[in-house]
C-alpha atoms as a PDB file:
ATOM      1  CA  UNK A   1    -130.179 202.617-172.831  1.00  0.00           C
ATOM      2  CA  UNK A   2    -126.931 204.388-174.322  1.00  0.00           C
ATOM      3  CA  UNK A   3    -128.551 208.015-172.861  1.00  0.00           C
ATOM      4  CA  UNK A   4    -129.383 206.695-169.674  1.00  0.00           C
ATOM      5  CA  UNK A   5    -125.982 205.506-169.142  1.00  0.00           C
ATOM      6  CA  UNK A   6    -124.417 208.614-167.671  1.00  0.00           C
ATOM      7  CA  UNK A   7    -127.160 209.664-165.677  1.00  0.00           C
ATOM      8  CA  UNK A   8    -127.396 206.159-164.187  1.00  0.00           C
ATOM      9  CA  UNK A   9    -123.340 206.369-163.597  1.00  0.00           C
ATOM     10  CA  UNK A  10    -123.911 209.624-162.165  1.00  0.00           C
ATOM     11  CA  UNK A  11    -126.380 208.998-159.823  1.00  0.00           C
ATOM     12  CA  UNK A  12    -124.708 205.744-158.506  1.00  0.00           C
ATOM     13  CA  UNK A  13    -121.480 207.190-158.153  1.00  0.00           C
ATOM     14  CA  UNK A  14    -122.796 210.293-156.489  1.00  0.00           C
ATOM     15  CA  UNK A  15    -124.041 207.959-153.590  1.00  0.00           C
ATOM     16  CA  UNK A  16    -121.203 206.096-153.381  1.00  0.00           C
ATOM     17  CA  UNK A  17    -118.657 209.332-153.132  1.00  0.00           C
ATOM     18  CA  UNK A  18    -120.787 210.747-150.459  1.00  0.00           C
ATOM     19  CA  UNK A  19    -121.243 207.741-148.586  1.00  0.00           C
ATOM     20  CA  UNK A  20    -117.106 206.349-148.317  1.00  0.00           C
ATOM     21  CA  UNK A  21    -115.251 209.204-149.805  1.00  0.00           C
ATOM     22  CA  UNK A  22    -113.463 209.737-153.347  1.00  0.00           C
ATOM     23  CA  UNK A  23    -110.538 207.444-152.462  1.00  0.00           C
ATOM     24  CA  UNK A  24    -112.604 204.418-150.917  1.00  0.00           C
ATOM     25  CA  UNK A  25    -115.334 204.376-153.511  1.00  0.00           C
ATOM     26  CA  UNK A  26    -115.156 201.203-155.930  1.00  0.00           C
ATOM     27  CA  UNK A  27    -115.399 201.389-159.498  1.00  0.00           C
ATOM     28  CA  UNK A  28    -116.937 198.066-159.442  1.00  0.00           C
ATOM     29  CA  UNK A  29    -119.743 199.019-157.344  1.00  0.00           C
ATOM     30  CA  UNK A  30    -120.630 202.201-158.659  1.00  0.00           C
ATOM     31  CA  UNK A  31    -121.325 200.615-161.786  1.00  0.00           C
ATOM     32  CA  UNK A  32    -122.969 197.636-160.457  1.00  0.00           C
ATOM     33  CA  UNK A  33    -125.502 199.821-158.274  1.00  0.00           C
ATOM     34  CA  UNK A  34    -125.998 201.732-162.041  1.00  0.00           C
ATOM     35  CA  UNK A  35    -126.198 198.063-163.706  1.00  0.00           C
ATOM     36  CA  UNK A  36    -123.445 198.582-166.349  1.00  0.00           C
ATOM     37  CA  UNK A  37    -120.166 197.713-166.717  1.00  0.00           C
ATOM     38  CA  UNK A  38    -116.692 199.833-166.763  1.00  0.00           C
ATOM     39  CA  UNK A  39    -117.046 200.146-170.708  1.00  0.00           C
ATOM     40  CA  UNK A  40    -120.123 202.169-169.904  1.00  0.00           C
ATOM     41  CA  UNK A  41    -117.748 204.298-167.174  1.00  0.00           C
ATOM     42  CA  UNK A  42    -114.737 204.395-169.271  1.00  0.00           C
ATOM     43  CA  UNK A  43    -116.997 205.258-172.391  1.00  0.00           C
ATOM     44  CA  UNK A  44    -118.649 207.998-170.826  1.00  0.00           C
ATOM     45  CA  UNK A  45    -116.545 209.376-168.499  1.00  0.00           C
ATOM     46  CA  UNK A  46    -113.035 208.590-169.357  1.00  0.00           C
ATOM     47  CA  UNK A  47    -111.877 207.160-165.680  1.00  0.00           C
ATOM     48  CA  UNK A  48    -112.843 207.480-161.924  1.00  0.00           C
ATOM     49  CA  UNK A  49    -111.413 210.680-162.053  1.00  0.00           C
ATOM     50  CA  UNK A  50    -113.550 212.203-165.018  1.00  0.00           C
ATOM     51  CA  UNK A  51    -116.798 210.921-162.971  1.00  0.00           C
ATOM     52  CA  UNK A  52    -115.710 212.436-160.042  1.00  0.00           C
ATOM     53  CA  UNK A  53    -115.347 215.554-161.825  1.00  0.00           C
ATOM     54  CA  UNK A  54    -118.814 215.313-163.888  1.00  0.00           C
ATOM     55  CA  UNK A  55    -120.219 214.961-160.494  1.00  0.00           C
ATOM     56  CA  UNK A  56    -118.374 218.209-158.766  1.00  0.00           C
ATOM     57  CA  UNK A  57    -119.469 220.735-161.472  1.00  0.00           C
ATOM     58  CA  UNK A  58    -123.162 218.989-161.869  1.00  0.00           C
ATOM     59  CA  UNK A  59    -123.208 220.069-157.982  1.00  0.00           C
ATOM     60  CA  UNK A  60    -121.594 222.613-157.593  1.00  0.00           C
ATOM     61  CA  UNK A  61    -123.390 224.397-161.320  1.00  0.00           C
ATOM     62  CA  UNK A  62    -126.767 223.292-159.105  1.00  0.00           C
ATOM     63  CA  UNK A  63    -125.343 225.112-156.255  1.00  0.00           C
ATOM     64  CA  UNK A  64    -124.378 227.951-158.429  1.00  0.00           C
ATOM     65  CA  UNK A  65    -127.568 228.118-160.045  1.00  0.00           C
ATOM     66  CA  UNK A  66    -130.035 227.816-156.600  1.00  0.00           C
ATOM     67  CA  UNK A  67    -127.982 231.070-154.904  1.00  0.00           C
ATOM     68  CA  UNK A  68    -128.720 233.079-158.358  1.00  0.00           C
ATOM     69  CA  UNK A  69    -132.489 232.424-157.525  1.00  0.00           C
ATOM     70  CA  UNK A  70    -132.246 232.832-154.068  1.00  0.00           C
ATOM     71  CA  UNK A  71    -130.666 236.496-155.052  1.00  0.00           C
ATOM     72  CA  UNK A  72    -133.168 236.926-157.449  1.00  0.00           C
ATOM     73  CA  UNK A  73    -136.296 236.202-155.142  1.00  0.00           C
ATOM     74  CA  UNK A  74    -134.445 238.403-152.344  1.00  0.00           C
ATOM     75  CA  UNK A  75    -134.864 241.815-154.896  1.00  0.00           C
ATOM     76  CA  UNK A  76    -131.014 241.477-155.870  1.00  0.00           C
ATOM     77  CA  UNK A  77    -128.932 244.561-154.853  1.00  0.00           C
ATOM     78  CA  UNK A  78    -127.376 243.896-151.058  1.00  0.00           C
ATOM     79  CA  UNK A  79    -130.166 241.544-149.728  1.00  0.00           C
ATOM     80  CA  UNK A  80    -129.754 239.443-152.739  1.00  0.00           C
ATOM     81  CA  UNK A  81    -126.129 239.094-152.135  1.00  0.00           C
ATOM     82  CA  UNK A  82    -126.385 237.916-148.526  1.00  0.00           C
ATOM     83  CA  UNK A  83    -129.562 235.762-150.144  1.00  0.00           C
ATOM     84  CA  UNK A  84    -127.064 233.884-152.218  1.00  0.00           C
ATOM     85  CA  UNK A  85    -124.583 233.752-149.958  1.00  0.00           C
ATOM     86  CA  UNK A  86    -127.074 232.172-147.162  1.00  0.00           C
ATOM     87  CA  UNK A  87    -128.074 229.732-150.285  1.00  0.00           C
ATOM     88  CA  UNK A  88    -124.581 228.638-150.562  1.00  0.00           C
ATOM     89  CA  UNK A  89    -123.363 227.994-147.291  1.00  0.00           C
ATOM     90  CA  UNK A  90    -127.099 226.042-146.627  1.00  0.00           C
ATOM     91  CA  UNK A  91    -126.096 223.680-149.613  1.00  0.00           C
ATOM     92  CA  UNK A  92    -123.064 223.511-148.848  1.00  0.00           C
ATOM     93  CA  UNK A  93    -123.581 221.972-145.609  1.00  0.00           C
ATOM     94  CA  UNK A  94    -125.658 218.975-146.586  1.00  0.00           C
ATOM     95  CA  UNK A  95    -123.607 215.805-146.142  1.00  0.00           C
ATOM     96  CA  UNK A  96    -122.936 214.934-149.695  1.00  0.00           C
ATOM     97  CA  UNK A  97    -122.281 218.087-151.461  1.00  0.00           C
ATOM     98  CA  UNK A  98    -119.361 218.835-148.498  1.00  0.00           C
ATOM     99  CA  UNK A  99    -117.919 215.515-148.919  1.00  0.00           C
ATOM    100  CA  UNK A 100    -117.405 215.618-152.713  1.00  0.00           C
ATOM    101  CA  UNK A 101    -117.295 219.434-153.399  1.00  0.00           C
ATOM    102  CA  UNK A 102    -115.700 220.718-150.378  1.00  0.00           C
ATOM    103  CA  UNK A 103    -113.414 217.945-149.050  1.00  0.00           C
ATOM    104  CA  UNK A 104    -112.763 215.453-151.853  1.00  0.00           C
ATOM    105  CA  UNK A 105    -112.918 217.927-154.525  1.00  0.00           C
ATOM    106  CA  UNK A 106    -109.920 219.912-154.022  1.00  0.00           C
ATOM    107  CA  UNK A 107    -107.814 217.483-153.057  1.00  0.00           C
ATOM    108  CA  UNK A 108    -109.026 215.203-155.765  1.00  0.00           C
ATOM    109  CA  UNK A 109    -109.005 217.936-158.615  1.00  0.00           C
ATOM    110  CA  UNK A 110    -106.871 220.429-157.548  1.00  0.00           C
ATOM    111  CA  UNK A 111    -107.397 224.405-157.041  1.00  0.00           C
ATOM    112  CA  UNK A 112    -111.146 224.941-157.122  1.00  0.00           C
ATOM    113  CA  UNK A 113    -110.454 228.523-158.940  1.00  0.00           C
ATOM    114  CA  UNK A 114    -110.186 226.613-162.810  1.00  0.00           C
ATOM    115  CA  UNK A 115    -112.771 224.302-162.129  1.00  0.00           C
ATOM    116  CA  UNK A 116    -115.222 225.076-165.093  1.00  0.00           C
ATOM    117  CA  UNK A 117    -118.170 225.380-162.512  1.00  0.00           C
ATOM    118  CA  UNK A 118    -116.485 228.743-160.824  1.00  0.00           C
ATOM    119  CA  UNK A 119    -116.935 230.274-163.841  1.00  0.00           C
ATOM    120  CA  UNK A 120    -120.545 229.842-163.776  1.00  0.00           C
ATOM    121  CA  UNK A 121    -120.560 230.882-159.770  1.00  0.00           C
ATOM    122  CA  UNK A 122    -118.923 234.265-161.059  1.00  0.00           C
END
């Protein structure tokens, strides 16, 4: 049960940050949609804040990772640059990944540039 915890935080809070937005989503109900408590949220995660941020660079590390392939399967070189960059902008405009990453991230975490995710993009 103690591994599953932060997935099951993860997952719960995902949905609720894409669905009402970092500032409107409650602590109470993110953990009662993963069924445990704020221990388990506090334990894992530190504070809202420290979820919200597990979620942006498990995202944005997934959106990292799926342009690499897309470059990859377009030969690399030119065409795999515009292949990633197509990748990108596609994830980027499902719902929930431009909620949290795009909209709520910056102005939640700051300057995307440190965020340890970019690194990854790079």
């Amino acid at each position: 049960m103690v591994e599953e915890a932060p997935a099951k935080l993860l997952a719960a809070a995902r949905r609720a940050f894409a669905k009402y937005g970092y500032a409107a989503a409650s602590m109470d109900d993110m953990t009662a949609d993963a069924g445990l408590t704020r221990g388990a949220l506090y334990h894992n995660f530190g504070d809202k804040r420290g979820l919200f941020a597990a979620i942006v660079d498990e995202i944005d590390s997934a959106m990292a990772e799926s342009a690499v392939e897309a470059g990859k399967a377009a030969g690399g070189g030119g065409a795999g640059l515009v292949a990633e960059g197509a990748a990108y902008i596609e994830m980027a405009l499902q719902p929930d990944v431009r909620r949290i990453v795009l909209l709520d991230g910056p102005s939640v975490l700051g300057d995307p540039s440190p965020w340890p995710s970019q690194g990854r993009c790079l």
